[in-house]
PDB file of N, CA and C in Angstrom:
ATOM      1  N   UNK A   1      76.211  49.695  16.417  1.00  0.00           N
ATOM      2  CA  UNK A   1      77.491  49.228  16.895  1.00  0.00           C
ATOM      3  C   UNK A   1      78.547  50.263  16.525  1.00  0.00           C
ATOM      4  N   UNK A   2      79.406  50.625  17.621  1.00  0.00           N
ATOM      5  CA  UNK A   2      80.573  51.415  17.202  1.00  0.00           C
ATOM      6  C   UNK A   2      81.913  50.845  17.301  1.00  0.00           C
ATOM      7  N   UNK A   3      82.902  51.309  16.241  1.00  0.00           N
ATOM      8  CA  UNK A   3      84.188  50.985  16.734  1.00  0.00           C
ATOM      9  C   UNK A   3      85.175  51.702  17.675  1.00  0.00           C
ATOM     10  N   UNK A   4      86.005  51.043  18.284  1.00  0.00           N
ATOM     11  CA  UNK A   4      86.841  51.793  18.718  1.00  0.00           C
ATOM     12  C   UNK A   4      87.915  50.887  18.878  1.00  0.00           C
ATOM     13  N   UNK A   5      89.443  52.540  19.463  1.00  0.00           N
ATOM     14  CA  UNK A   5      90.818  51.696  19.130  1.00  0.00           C
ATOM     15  C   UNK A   5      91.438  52.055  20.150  1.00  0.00           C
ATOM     16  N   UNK A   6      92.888  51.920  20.557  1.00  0.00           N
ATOM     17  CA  UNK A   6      93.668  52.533  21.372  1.00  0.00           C
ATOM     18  C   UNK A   6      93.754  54.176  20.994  1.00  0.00           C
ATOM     19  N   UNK A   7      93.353  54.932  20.247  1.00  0.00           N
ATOM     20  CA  UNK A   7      93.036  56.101  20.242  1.00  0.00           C
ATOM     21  C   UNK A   7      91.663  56.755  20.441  1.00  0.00           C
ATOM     22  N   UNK A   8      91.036  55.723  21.001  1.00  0.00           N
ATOM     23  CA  UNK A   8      89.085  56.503  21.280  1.00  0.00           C
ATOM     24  C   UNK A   8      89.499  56.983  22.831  1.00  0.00           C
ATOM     25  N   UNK A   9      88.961  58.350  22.946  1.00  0.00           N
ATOM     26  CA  UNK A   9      88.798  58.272  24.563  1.00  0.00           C
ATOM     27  C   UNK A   9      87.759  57.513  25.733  1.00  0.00           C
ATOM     28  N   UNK A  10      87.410  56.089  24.782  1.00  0.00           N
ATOM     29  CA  UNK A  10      86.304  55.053  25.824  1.00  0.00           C
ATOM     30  C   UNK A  10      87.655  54.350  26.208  1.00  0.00           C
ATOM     31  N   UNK A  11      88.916  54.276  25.766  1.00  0.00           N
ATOM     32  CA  UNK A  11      90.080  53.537  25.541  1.00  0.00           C
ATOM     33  C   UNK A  11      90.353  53.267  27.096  1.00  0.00           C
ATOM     34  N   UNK A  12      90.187  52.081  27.483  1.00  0.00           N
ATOM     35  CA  UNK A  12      90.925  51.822  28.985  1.00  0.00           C
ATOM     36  C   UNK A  12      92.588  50.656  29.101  1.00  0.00           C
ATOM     37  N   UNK A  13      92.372  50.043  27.510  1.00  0.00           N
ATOM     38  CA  UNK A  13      93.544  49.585  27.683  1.00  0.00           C
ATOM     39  C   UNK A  13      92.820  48.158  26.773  1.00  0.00           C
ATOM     40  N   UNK A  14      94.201  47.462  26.150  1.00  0.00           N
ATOM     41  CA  UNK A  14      93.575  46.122  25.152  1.00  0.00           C
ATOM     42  C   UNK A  14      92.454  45.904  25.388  1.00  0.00           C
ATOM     43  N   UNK A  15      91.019  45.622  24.362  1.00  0.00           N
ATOM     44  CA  UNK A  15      90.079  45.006  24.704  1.00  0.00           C
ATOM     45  C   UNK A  15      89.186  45.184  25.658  1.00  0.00           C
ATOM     46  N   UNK A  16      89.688  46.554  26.402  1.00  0.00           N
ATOM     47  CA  UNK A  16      88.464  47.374  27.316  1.00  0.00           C
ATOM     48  C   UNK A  16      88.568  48.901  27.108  1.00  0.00           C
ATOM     49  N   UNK A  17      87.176  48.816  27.537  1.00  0.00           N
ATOM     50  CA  UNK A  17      86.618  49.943  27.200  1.00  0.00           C
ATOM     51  C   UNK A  17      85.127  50.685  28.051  1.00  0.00           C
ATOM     52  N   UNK A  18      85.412  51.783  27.740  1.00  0.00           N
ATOM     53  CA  UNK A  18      83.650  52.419  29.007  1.00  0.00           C
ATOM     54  C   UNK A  18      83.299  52.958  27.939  1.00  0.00           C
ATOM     55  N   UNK A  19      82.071  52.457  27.698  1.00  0.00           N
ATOM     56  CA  UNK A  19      80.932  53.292  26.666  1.00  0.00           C
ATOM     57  C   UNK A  19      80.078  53.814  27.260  1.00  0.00           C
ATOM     58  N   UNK A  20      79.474  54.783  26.908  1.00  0.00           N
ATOM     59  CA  UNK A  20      78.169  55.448  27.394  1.00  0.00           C
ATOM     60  C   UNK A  20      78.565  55.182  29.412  1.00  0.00           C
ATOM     61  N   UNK A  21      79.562  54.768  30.294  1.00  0.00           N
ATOM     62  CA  UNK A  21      79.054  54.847  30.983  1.00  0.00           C
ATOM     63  C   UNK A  21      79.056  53.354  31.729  1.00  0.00           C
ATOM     64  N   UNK A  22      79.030  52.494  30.335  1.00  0.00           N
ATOM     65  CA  UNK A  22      79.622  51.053  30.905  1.00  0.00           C
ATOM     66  C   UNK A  22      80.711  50.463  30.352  1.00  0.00           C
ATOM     67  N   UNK A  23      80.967  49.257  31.060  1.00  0.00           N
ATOM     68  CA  UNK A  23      81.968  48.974  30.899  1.00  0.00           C
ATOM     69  C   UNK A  23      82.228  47.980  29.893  1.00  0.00           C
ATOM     70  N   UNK A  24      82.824  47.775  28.792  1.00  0.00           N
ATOM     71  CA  UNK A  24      82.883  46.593  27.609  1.00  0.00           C
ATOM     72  C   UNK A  24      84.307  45.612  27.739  1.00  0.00           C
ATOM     73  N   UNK A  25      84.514  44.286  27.469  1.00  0.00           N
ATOM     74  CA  UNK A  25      85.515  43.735  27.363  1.00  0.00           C
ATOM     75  C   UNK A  25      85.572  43.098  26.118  1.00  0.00           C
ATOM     76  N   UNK A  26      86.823  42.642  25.763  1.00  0.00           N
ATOM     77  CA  UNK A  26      86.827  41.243  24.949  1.00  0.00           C
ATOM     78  C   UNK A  26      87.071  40.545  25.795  1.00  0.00           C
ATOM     79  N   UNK A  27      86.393  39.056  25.095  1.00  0.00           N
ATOM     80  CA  UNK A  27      86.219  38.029  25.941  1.00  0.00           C
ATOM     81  C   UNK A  27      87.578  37.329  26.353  1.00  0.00           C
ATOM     82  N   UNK A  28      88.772  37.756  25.139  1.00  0.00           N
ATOM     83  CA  UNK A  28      90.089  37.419  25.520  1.00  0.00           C
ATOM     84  C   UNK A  28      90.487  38.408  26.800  1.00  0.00           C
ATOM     85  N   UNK A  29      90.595  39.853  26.864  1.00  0.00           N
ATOM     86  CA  UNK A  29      90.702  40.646  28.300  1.00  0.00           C
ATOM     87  C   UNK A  29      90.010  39.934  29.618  1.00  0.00           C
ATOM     88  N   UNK A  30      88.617  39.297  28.864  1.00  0.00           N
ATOM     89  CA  UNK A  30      87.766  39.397  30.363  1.00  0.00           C
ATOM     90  C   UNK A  30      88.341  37.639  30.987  1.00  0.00           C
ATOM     91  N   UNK A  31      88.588  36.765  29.741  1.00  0.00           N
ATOM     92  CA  UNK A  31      89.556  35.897  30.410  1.00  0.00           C
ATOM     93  C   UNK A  31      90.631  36.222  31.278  1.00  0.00           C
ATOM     94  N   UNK A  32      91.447  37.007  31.053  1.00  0.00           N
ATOM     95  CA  UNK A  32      92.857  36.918  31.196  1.00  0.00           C
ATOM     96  C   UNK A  32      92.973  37.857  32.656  1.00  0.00           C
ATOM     97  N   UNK A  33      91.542  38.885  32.534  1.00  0.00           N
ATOM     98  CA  UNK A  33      91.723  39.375  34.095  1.00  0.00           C
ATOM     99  C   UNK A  33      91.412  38.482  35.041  1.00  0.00           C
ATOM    100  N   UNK A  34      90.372  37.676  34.820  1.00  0.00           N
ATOM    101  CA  UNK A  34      89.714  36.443  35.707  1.00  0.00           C
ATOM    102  C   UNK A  34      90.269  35.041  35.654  1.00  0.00           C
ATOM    103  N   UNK A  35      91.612  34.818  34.965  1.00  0.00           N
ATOM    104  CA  UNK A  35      92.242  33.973  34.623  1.00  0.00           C
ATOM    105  C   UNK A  35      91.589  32.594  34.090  1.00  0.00           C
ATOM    106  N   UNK A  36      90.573  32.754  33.205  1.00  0.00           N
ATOM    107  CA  UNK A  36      89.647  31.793  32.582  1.00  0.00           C
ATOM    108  C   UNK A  36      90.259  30.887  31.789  1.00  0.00           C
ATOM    109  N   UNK A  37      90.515  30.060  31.725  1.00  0.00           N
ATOM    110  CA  UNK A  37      90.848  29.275  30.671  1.00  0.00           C
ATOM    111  C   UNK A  37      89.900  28.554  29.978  1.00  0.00           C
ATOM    112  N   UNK A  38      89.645  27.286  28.961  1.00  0.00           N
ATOM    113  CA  UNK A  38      90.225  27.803  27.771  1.00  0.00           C
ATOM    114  C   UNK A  38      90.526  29.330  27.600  1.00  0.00           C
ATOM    115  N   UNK A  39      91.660  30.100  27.261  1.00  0.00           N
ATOM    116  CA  UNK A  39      91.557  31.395  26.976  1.00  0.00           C
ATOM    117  C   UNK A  39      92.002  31.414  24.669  1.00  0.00           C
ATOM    118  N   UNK A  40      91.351  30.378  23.960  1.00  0.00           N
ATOM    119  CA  UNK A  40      92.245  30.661  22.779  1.00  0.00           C
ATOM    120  C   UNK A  40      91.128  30.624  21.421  1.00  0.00           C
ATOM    121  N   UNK A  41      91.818  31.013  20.347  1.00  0.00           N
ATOM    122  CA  UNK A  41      90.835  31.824  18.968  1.00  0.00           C
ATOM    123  C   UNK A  41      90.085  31.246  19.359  1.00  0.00           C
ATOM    124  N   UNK A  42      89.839  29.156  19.339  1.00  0.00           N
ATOM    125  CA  UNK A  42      88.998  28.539  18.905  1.00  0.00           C
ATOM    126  C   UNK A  42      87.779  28.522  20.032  1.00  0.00           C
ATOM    127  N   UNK A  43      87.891  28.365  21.331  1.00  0.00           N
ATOM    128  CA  UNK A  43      87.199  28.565  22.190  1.00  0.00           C
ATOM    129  C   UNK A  43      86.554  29.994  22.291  1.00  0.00           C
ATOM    130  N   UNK A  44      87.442  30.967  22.398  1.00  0.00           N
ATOM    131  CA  UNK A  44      86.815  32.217  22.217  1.00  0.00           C
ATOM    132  C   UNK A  44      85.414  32.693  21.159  1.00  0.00           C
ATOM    133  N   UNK A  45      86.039  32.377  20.268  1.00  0.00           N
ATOM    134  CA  UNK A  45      85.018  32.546  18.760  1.00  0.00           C
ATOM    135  C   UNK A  45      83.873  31.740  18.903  1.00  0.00           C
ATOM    136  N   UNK A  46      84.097  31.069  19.469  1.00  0.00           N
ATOM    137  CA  UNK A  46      82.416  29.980  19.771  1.00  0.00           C
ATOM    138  C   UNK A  46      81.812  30.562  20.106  1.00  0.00           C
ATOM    139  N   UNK A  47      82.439  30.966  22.210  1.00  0.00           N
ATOM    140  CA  UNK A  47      81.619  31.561  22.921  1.00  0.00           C
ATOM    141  C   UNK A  47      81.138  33.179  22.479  1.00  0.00           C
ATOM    142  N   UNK A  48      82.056  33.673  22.074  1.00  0.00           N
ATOM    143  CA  UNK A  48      81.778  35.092  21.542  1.00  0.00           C
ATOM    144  C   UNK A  48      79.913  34.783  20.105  1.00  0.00           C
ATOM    145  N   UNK A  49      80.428  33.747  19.896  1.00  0.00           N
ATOM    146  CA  UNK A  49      78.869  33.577  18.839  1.00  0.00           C
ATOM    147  C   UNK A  49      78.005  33.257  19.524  1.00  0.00           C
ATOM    148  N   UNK A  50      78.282  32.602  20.926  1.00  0.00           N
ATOM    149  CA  UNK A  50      77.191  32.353  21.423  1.00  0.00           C
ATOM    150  C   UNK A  50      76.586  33.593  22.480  1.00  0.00           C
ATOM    151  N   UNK A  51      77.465  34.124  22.951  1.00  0.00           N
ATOM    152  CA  UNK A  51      76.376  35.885  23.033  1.00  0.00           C
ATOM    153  C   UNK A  51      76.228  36.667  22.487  1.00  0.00           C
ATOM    154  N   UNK A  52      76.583  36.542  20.583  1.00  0.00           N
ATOM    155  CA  UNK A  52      76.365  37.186  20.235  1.00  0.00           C
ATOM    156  C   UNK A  52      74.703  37.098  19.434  1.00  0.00           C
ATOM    157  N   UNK A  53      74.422  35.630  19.698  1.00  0.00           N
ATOM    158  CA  UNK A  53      73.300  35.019  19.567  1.00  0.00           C
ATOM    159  C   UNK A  53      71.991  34.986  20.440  1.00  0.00           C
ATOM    160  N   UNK A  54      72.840  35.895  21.764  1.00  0.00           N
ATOM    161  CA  UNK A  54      71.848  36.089  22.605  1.00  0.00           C
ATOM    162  C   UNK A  54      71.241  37.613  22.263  1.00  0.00           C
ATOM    163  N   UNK A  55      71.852  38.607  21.801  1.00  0.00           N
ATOM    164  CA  UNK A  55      71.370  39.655  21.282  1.00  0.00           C
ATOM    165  C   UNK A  55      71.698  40.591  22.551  1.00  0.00           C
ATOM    166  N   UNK A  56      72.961  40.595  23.110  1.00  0.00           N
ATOM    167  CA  UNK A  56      73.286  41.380  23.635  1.00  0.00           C
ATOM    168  C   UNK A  56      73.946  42.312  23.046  1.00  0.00           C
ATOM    169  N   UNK A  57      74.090  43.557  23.755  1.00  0.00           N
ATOM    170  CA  UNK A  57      74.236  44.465  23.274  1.00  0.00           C
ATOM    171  C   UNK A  57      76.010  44.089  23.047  1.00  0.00           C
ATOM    172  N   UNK A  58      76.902  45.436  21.969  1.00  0.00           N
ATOM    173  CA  UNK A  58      77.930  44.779  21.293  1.00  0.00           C
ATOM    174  C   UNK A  58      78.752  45.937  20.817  1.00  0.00           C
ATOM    175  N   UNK A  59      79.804  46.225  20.564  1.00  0.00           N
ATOM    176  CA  UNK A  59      80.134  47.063  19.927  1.00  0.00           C
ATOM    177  C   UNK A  59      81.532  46.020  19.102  1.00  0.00           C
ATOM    178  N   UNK A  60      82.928  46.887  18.337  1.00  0.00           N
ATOM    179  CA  UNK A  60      83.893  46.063  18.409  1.00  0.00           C
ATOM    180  C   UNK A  60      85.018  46.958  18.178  1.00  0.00           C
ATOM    181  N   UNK A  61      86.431  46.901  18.364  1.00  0.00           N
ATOM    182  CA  UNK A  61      86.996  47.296  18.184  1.00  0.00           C
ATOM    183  C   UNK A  61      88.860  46.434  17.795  1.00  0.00           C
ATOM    184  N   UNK A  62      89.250  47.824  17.737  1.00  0.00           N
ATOM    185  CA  UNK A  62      90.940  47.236  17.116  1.00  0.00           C
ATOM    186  C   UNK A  62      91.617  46.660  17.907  1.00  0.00           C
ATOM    187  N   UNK A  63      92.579  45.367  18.097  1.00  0.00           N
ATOM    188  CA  UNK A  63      93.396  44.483  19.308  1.00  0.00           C
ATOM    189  C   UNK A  63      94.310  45.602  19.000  1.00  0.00           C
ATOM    190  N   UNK A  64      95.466  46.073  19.820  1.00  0.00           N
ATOM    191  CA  UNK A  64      96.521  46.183  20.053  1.00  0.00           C
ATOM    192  C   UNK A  64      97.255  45.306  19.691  1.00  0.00           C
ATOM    193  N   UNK A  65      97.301  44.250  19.735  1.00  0.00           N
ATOM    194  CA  UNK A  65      98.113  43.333  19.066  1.00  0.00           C
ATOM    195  C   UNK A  65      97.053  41.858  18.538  1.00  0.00           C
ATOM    196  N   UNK A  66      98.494  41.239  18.416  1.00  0.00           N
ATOM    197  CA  UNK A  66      97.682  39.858  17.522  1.00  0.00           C
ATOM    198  C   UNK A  66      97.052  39.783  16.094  1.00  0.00           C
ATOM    199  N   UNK A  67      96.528  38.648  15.473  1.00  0.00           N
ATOM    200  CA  UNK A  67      96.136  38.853  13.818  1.00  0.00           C
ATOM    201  C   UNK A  67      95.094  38.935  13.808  1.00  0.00           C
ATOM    202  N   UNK A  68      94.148  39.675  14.441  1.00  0.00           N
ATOM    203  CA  UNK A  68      92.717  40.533  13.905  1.00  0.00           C
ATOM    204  C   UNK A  68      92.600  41.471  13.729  1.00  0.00           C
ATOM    205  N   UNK A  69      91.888  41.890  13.132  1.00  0.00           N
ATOM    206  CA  UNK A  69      91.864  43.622  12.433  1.00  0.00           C
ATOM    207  C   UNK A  69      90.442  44.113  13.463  1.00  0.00           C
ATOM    208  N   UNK A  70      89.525  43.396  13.976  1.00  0.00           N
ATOM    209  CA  UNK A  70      88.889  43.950  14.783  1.00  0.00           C
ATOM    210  C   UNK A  70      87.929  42.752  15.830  1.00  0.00           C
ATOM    211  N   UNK A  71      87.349  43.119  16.699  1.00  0.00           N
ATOM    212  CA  UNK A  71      87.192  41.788  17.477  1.00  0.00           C
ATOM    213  C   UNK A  71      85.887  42.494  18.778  1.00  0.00           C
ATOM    214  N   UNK A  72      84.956  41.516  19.035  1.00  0.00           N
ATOM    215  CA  UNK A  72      83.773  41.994  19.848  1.00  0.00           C
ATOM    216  C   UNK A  72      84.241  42.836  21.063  1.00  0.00           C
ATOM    217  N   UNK A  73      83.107  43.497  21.532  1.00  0.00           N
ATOM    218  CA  UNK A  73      83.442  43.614  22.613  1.00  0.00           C
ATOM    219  C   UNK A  73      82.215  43.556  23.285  1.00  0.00           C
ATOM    220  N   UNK A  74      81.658  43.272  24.671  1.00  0.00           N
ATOM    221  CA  UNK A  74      80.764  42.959  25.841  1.00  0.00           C
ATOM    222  C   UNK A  74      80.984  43.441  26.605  1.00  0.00           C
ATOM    223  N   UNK A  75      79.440  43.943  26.803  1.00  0.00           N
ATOM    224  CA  UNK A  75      79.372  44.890  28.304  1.00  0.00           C
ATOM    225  C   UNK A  75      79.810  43.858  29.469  1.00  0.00           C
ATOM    226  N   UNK A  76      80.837  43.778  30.201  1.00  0.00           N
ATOM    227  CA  UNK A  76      81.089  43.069  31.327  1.00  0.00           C
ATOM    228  C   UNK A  76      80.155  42.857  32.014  1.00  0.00           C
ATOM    229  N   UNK A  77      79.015  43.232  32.657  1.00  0.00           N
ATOM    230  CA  UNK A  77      77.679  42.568  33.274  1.00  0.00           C
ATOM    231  C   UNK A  77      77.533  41.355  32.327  1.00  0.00           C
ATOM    232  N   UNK A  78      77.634  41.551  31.261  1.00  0.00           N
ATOM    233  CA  UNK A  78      76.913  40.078  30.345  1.00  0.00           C
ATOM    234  C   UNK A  78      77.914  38.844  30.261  1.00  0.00           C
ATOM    235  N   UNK A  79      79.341  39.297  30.457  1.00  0.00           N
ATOM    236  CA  UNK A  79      80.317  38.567  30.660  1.00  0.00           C
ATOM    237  C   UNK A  79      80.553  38.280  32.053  1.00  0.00           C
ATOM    238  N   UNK A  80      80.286  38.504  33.261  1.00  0.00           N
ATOM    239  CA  UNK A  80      80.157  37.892  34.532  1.00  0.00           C
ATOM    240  C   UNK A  80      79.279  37.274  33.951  1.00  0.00           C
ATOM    241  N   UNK A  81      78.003  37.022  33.853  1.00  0.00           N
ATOM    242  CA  UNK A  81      76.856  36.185  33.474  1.00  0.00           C
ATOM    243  C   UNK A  81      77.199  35.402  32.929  1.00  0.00           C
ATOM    244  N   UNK A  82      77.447  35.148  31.842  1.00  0.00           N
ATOM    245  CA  UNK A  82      77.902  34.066  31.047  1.00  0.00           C
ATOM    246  C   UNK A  82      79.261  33.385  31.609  1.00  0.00           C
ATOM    247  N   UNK A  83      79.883  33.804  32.172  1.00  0.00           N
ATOM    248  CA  UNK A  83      81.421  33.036  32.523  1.00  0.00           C
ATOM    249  C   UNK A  83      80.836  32.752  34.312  1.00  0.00           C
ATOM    250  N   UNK A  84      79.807  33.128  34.557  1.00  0.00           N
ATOM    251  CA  UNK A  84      79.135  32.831  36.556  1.00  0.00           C
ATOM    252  C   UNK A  84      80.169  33.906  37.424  1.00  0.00           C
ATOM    253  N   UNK A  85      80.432  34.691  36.859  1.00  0.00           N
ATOM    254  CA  UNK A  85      81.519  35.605  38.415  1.00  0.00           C
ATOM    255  C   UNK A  85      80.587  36.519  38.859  1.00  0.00           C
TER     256      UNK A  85
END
């Protein structure tokens, strides 16, 4: 697993990111582009355990804002999947 921040050049903007080639979100970004709701900690943190329980692949990095110091991120293929888009 690697980190990254608004200073990595995978950096596409809050909570996304291209690694190797693909594409990663947080599950708060990948809400908020697809306008998902629940979008909040408590809902998030569930679902985020629950793929992280699937053993998908993962990295994490720094929010731009808000009170976490660092937070998952998902290859977006696994997040269409899990959210059905």
């Amino acid at each position: 697993m690697a980190h990254f921040d608004k200073n990595s050049n995978e950096y596409n903007g809050n909570g996304h990111y291209n690694v190797g080639g693909k594409e990663f979100m947080s599950i708060w970004t990948f809400k908020n582009k697809h306008k998902l709701t629940p979008n909040n900690n408590n809902v998030n943190g569930a679902e985020g355990q629950q793929l992280f329980d699937t053993k998908v692949e993962f990295h994490s990095c720094t929010p731009d804002f808000g009170g976490f110091a660092s937070v998952f991120i998902y290859p977006v293929t696994e997040l269409e999947n899990y959210y059905g888009i």
